[in-house]
Protein backbone atom coordinates (compact mmCIF):
# COMPACT_ATOMS: atom_id res chain seq x y z
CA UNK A 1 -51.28 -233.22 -54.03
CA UNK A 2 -47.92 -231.96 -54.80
CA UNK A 3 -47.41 -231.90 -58.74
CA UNK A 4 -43.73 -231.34 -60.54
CA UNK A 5 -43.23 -230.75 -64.36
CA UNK A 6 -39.73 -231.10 -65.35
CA UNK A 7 -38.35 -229.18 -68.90
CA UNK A 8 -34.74 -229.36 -69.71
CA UNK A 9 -35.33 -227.95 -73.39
CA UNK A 10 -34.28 -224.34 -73.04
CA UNK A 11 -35.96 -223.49 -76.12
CA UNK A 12 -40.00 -222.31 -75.84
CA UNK A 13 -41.91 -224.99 -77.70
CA UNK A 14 -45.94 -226.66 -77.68
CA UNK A 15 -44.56 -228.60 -75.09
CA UNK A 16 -43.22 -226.16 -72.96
CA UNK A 17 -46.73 -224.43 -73.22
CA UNK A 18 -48.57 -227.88 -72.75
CA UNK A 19 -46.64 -228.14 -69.38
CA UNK A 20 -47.37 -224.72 -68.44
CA UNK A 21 -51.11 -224.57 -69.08
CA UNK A 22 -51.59 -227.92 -67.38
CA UNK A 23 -49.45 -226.97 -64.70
CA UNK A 24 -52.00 -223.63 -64.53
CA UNK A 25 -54.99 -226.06 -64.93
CA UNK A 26 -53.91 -228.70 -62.03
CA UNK A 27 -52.78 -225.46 -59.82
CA UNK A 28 -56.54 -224.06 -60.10
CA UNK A 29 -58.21 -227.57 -58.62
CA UNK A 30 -56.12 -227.50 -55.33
CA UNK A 31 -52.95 -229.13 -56.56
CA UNK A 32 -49.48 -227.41 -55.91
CA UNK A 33 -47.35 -227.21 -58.69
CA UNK A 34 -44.10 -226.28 -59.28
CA UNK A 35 -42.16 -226.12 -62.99
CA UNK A 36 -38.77 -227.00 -63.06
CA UNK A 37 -37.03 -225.50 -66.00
CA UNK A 38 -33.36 -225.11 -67.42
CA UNK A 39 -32.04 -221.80 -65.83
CA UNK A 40 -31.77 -218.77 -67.99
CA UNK A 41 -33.63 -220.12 -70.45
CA UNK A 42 -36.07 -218.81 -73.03
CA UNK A 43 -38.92 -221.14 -71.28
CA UNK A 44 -37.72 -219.76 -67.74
CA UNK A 45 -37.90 -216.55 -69.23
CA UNK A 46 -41.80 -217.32 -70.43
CA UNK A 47 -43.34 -218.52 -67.55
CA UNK A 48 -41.23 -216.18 -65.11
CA UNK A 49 -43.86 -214.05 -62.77
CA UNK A 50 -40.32 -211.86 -62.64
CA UNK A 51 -39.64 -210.05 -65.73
CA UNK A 52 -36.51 -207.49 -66.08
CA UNK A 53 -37.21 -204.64 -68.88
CA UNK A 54 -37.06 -205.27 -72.32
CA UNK A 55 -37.19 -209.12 -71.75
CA UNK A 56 -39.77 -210.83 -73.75
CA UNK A 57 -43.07 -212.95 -72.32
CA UNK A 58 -44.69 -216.28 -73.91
CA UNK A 59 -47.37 -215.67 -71.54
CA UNK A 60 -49.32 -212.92 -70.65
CA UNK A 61 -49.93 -212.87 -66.94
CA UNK A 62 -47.93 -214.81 -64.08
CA UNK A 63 -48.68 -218.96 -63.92
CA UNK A 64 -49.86 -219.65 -60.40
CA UNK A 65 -47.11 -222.24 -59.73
CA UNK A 66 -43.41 -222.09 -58.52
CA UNK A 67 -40.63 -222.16 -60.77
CA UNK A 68 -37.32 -223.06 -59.91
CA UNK A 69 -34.57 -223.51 -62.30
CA UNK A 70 -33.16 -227.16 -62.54
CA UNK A 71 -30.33 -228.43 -64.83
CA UNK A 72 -29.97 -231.83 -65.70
CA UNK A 73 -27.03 -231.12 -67.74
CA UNK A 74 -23.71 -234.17 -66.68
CA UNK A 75 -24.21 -237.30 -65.25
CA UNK A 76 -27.99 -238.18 -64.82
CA UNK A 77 -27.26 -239.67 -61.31
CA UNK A 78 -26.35 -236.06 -60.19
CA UNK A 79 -29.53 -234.40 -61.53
CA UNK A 80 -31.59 -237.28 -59.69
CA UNK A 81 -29.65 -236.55 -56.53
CA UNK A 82 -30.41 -233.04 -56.85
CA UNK A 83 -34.27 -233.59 -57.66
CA UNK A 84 -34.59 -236.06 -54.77
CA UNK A 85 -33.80 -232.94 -52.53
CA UNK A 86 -36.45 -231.08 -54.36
CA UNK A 87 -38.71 -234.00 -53.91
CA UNK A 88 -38.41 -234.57 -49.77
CA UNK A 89 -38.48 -230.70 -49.24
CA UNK A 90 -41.50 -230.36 -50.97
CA UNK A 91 -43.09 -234.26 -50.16
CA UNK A 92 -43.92 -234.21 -53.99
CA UNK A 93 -46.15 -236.80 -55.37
CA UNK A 94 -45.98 -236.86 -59.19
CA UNK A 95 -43.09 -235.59 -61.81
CA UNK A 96 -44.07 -235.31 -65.42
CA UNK A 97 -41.23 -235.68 -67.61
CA UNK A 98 -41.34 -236.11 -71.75
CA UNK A 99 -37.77 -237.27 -72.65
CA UNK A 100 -35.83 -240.33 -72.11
CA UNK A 101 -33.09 -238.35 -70.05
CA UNK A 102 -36.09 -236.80 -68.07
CA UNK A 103 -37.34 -240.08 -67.64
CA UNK A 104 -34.28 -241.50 -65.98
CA UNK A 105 -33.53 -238.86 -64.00
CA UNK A 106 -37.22 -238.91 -62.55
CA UNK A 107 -37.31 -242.30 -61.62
CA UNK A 108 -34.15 -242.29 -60.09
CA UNK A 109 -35.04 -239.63 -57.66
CA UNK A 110 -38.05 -241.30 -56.79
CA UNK A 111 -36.34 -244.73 -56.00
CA UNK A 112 -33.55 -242.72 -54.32
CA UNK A 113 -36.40 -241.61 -51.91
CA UNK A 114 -38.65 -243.88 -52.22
CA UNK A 115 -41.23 -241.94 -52.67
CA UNK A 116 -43.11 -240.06 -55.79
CA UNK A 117 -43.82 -241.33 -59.24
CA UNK A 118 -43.81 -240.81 -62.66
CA UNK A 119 -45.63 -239.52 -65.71
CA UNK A 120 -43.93 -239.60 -69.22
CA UNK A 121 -45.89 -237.50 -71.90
CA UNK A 122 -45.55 -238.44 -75.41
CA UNK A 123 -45.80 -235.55 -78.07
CA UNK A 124 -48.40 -235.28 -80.17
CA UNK A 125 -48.07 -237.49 -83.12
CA UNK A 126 -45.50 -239.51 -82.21
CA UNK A 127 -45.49 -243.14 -80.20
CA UNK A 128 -43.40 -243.72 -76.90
CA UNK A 129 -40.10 -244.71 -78.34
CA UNK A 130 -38.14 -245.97 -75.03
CA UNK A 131 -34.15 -246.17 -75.51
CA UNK A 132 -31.96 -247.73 -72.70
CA UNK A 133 -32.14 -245.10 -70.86
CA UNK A 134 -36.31 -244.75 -70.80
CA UNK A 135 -36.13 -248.78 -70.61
CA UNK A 136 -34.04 -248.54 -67.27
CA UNK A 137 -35.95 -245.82 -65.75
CA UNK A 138 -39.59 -247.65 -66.27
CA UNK A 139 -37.72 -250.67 -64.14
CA UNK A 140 -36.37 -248.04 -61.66
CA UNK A 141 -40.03 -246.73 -61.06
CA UNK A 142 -43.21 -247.80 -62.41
CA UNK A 143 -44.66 -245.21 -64.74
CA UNK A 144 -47.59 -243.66 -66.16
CA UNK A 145 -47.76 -242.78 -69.88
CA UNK A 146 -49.71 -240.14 -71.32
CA UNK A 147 -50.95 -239.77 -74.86
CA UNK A 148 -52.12 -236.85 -76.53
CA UNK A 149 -54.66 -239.14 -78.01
CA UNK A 150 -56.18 -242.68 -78.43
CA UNK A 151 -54.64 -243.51 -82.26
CA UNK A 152 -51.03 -242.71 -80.30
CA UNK A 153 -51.64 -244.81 -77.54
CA UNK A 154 -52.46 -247.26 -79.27
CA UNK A 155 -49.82 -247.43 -81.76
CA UNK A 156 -47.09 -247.30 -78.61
CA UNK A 157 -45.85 -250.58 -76.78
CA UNK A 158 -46.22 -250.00 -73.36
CA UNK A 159 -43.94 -251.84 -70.85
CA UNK A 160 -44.95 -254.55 -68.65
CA UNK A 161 -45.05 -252.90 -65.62
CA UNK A 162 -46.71 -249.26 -66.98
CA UNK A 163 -49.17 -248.39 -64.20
CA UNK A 164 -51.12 -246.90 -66.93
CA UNK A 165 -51.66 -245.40 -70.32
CA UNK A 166 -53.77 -242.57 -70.47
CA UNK A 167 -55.10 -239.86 -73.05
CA UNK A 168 -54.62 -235.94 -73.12
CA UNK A 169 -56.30 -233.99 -76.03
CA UNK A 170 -54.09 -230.76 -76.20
CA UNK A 171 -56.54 -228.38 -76.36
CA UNK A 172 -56.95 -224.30 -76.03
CA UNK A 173 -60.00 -222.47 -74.66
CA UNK A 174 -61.27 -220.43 -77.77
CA UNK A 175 -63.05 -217.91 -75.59
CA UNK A 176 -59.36 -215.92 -74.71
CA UNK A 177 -58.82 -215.35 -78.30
CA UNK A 178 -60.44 -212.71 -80.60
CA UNK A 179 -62.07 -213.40 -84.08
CA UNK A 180 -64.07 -210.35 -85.26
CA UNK A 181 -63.30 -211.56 -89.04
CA UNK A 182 -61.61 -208.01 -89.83
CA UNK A 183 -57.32 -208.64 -90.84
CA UNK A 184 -55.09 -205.73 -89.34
CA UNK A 185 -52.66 -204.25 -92.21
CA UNK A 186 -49.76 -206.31 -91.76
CA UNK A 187 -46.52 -206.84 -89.39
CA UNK A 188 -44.31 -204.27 -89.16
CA UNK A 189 -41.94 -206.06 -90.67
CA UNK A 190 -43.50 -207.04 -94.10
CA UNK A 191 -44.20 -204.15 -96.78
CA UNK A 192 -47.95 -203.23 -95.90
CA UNK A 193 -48.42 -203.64 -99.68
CA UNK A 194 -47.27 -205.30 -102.83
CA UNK A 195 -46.81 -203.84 -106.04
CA UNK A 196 -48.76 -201.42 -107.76
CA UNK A 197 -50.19 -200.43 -104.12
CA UNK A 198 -52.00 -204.24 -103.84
CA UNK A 199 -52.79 -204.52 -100.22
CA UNK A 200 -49.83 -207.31 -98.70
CA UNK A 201 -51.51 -211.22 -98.53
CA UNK A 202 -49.66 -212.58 -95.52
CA UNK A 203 -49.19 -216.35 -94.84
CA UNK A 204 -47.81 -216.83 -91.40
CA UNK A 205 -45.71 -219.86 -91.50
CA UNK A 206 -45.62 -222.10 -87.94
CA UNK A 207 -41.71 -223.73 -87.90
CA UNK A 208 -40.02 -225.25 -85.59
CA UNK A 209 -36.12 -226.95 -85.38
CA UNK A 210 -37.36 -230.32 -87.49
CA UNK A 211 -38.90 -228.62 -90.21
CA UNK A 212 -36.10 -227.07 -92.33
CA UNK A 213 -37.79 -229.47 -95.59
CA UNK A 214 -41.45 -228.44 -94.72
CA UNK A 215 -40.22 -225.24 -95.07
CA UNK A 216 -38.55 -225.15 -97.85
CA UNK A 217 -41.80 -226.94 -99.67
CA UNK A 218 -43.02 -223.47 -97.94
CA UNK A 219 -40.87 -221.25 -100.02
CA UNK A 220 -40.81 -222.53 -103.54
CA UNK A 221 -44.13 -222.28 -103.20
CA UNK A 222 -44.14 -218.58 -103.10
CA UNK A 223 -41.68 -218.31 -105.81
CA UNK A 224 -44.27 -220.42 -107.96
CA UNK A 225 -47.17 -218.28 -106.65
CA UNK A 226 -44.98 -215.14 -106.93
CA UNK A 227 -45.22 -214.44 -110.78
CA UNK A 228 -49.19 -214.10 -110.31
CA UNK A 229 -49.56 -213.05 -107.06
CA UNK A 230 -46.62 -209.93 -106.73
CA UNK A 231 -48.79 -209.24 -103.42
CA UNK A 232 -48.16 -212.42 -101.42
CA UNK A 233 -46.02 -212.61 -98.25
CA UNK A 234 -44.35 -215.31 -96.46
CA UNK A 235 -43.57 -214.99 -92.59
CA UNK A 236 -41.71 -217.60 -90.84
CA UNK A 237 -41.82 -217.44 -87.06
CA UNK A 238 -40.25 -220.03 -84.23
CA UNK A 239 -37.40 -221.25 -82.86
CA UNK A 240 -34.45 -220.98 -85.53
CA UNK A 241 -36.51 -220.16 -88.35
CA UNK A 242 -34.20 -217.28 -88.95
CA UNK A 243 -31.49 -220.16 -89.93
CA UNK A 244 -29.32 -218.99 -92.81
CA UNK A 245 -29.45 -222.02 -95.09
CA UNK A 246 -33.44 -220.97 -95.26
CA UNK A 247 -32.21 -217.33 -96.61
CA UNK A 248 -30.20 -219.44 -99.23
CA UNK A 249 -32.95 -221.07 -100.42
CA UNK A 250 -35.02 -218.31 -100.64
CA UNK A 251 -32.43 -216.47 -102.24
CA UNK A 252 -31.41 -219.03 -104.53
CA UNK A 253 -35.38 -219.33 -105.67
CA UNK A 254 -34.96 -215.12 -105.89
CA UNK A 255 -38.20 -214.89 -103.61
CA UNK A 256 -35.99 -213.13 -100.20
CA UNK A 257 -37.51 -210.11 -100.72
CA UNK A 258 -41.28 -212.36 -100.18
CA UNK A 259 -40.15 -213.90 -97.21
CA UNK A 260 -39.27 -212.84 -93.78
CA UNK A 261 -37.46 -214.83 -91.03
CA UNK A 262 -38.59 -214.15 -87.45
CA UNK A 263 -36.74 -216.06 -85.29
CA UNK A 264 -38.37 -216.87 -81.36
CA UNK A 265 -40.94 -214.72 -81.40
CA UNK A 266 -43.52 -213.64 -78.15
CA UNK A 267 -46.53 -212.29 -80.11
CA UNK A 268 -47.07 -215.26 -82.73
CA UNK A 269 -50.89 -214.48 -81.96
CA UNK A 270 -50.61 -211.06 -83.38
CA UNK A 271 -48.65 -212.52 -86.48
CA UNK A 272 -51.31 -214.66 -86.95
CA UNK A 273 -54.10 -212.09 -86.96
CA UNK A 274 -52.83 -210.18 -89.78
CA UNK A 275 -52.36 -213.30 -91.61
CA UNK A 276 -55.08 -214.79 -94.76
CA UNK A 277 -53.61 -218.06 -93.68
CA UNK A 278 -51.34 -220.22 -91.89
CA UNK A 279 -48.96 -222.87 -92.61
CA UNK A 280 -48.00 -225.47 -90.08
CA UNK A 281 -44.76 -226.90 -90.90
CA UNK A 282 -43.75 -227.87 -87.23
CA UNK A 283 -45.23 -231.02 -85.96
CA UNK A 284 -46.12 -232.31 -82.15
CA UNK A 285 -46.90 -230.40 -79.44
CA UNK A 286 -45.76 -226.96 -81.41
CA UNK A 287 -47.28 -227.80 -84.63
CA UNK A 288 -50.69 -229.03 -82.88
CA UNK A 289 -50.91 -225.74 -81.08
CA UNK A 290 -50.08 -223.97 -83.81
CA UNK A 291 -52.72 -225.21 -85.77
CA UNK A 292 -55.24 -225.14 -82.85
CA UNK A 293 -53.87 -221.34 -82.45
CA UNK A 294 -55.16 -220.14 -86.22
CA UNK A 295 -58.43 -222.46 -85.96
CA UNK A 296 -59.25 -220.65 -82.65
CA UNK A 297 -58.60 -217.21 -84.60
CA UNK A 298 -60.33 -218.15 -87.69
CA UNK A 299 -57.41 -218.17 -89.87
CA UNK A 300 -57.76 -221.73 -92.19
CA UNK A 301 -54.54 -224.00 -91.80
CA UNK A 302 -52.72 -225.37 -94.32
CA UNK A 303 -50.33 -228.23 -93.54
CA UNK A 304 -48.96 -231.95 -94.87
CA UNK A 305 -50.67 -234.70 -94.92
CA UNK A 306 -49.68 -237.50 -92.90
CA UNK A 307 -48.61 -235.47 -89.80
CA UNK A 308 -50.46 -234.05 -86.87
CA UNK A 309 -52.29 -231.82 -88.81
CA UNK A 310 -54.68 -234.91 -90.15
CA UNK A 311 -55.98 -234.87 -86.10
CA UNK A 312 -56.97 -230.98 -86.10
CA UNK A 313 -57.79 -230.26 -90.03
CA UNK A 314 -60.61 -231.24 -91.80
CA UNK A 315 -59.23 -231.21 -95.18
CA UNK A 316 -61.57 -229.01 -97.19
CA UNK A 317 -63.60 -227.53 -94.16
CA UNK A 318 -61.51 -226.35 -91.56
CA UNK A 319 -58.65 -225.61 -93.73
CA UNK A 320 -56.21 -227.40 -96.34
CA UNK A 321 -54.12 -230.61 -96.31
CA UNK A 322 -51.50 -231.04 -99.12
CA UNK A 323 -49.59 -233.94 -100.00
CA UNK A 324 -46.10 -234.20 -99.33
CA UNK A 325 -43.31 -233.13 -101.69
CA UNK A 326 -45.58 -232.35 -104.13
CA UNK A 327 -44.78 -228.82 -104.84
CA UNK A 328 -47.33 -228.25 -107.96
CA UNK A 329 -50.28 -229.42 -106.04
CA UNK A 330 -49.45 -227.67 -103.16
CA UNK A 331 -49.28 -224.22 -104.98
CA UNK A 332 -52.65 -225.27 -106.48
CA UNK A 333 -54.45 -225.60 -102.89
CA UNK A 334 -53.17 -222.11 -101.37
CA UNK A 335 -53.88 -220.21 -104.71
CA UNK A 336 -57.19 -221.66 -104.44
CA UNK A 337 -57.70 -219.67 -101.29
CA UNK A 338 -56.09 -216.90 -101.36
CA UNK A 339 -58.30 -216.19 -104.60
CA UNK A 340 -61.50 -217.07 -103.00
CA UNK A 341 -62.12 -214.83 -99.63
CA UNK A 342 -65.94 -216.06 -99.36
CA UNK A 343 -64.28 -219.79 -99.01
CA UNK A 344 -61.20 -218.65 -96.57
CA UNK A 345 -63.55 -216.79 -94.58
CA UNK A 346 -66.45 -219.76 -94.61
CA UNK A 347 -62.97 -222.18 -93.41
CA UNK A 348 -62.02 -219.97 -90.51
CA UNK A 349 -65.55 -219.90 -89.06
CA UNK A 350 -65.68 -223.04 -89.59
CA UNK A 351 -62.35 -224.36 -88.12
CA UNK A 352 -63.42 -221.96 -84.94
CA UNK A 353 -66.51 -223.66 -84.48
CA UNK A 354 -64.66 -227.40 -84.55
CA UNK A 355 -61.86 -226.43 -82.07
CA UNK A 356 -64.58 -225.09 -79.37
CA UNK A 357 -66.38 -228.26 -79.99
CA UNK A 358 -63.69 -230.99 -79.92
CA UNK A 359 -60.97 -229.76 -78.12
CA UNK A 360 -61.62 -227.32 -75.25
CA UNK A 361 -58.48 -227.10 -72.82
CA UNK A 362 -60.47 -228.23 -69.91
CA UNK A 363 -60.10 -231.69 -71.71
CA UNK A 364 -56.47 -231.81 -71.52
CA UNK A 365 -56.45 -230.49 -68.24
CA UNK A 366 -58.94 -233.12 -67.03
CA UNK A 367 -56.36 -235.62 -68.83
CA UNK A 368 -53.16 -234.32 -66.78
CA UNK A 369 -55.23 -233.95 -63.97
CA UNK A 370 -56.21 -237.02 -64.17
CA UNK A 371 -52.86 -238.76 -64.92
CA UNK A 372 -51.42 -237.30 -61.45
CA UNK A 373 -53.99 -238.70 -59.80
CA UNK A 374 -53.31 -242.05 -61.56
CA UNK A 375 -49.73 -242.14 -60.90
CA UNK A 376 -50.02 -241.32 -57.05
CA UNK A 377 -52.44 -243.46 -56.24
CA UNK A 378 -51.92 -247.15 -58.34
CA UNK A 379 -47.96 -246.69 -58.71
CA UNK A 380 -46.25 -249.46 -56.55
CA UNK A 381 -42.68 -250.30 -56.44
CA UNK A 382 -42.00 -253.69 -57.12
């Protein structure tokens, strides 16, 4: 079995790494797989076995799978052309795709050649939302749709002639990451301490491009937090968190000199170590991992109610939930543990413990694997 994955977002993100360790997982049970990615792009640059000097890595060691840059930028009906090549050189069987553009440009290559077929994963927390162009490409070629779990598939309308909906826990294998319950000083970065010689409190913030409001919930809660704890730190890491209109605001609520704007980062895990907690304000496939990512280290999670989080958190146990745009209330919950390190400690151990149990990545591998196999098998062209 010949697998594809097809990325156009040039910007690393949970999906880009869902693709990537599925594509690893599928390439380990006998499939071939190759990634198709926008060229010169940050996620061509992460999963890249060929690294030039001084350019960062998302991953740590080579995926076993080929990658070969693909744009689908002007008309979709050249990008399918293109991908139908790709398709009869390599007698591909199965393309996953996320978007609607994706989508169309999939299932035009595979009725072009009349051959292949199609998987479309939905991100985490969100329900298959088909415009005209998803619409026309689930006529073109019947398709497969994958869920990253049961309450989204069932909440999504799936067309008429779907060969299937399916179910893919994202999930991360707890045994690559370290936990030994002992914080590093601080990123280099950050002041290693506050005033009067406090050791730093770091809260590693999780963003990504939709989250500019979560954020900012983020910040003026350090400035209300700031007046009693002169030792807390703010770090906000991912794509565009080092947007200017967030320096505003944290200038405007006189807290810039708390808060530090990363940018793209390639060693969020280390961030995370030397953090007392996190805070997930990115949601679907980034915010899930990112919240999978501190569980897994033992660092408890704080993030808004309502969103993905509610699928990874257990509000109390594994970490915090706080409802939304309610900045008093919030500032309550992470004051509450960053002043009590026997029930911080007690959540991360905890939170570890659940994310081993109920979602090991050889789930959501079994889930993609089992989606290919889905797709090439029962998908007929009517």
């Amino acid at each position: 079995m010949h697998v594809l994955f097809l990325h156009s977002a040039r910007e690393w993100s949970g999906t880009a790494r869902l693709f990537a360790r599925a594509g690893r997982g599928i390439s380990e049970r006998g499939a071939k797989v190759t990634f198709l990615v926008a060229p010169d792009s940050n996620v061509h640059l992460a999963v890249s076995p060929r690294r030039q000097p001084g350019q960062p890595r998302h991953t740590p060691i080579p995926e076993p799978f080929e990658i070969i840059p693909f744009s689908t930028e002007g008309w979709f009906l050249s990008a399918a052309r293109r991908l139908r090549r790709i398709f009869r050189r390599w007698d591909a069987d199965t393309i996953f795709v996320t978007t609607n553009r994706e989508h169309l440009i999939a299932s035009t290559a595979c009725w072009l050649s009349r051959n292949g077929s199609v998987v479309r994963w939905t991100p985490a927390g969100k329900t298959l939302n088909l415009d005209f162009a998803g619409t026309v490409a689930s006529r073109l070629t019947r398709t497969t749709y994958l869920f990253a779990s049961e309450n989204d598939r069932r909440q999504s309308k799936l067309p008429k002639n779907a060969v299937d909906g399916l179910v893919a826990k994202i999930g991360v294998d707890v045994a690559t990451y370290s936990a030994d319950g002992e914080k590093p000083s601080g990123p280099v970065e950050a002041s290693p301490s506050g005033e009067g010689g406090e050791p730093a409190k770091y809260i590693v913030c999780i963003y990504d491009p939709t989250s500019r409001g979560r954020a900012a919930t983020a910040i003026r809660t350090i400035s209300m937090l700031a007046p009693r704890h002169p030792n807390l730190r703010l770090i906000i890491v991912g794509p565009r968190s080092d947007d200017e209109d967030l320096r505003m605001q944290a200038a405007a609520l006189r807290v810039l000199h708390l808060v530090s704007f990363l940018g793209e980062r390639d060693d969020v895990i280390s961030l995370m170590m030397d953090a007392h907690l996190g805070w997930v304000v990115a949601e679907a496939d980034t915010g899930a991992y990112g919240i999978l990512d501190l569980m897994a280290i033992g660092v408890p999670a704080v993030a808004s109610e309502g969103g993905v989080a509610d699928r990874y958190i257990a509000n109390g146990i594994t970490g915090a939930l706080y409802p939304p745009d309610d900045s008093a209330s919030t500032a309550a919950t992470v004051a509450g543990l960053l002043l009590s390190d026997e029930s911080r400690v007690a959540m991360g151990k905890a939170a570890r413990t659940r994310v081993a149990r109920e979602f090991p990545e050889t789930d959501m591998i079994e889930g993609f694997d089992r989606a290919a196999n889905s797709a090439r098998t029962r998908s007929r062209r009517g």
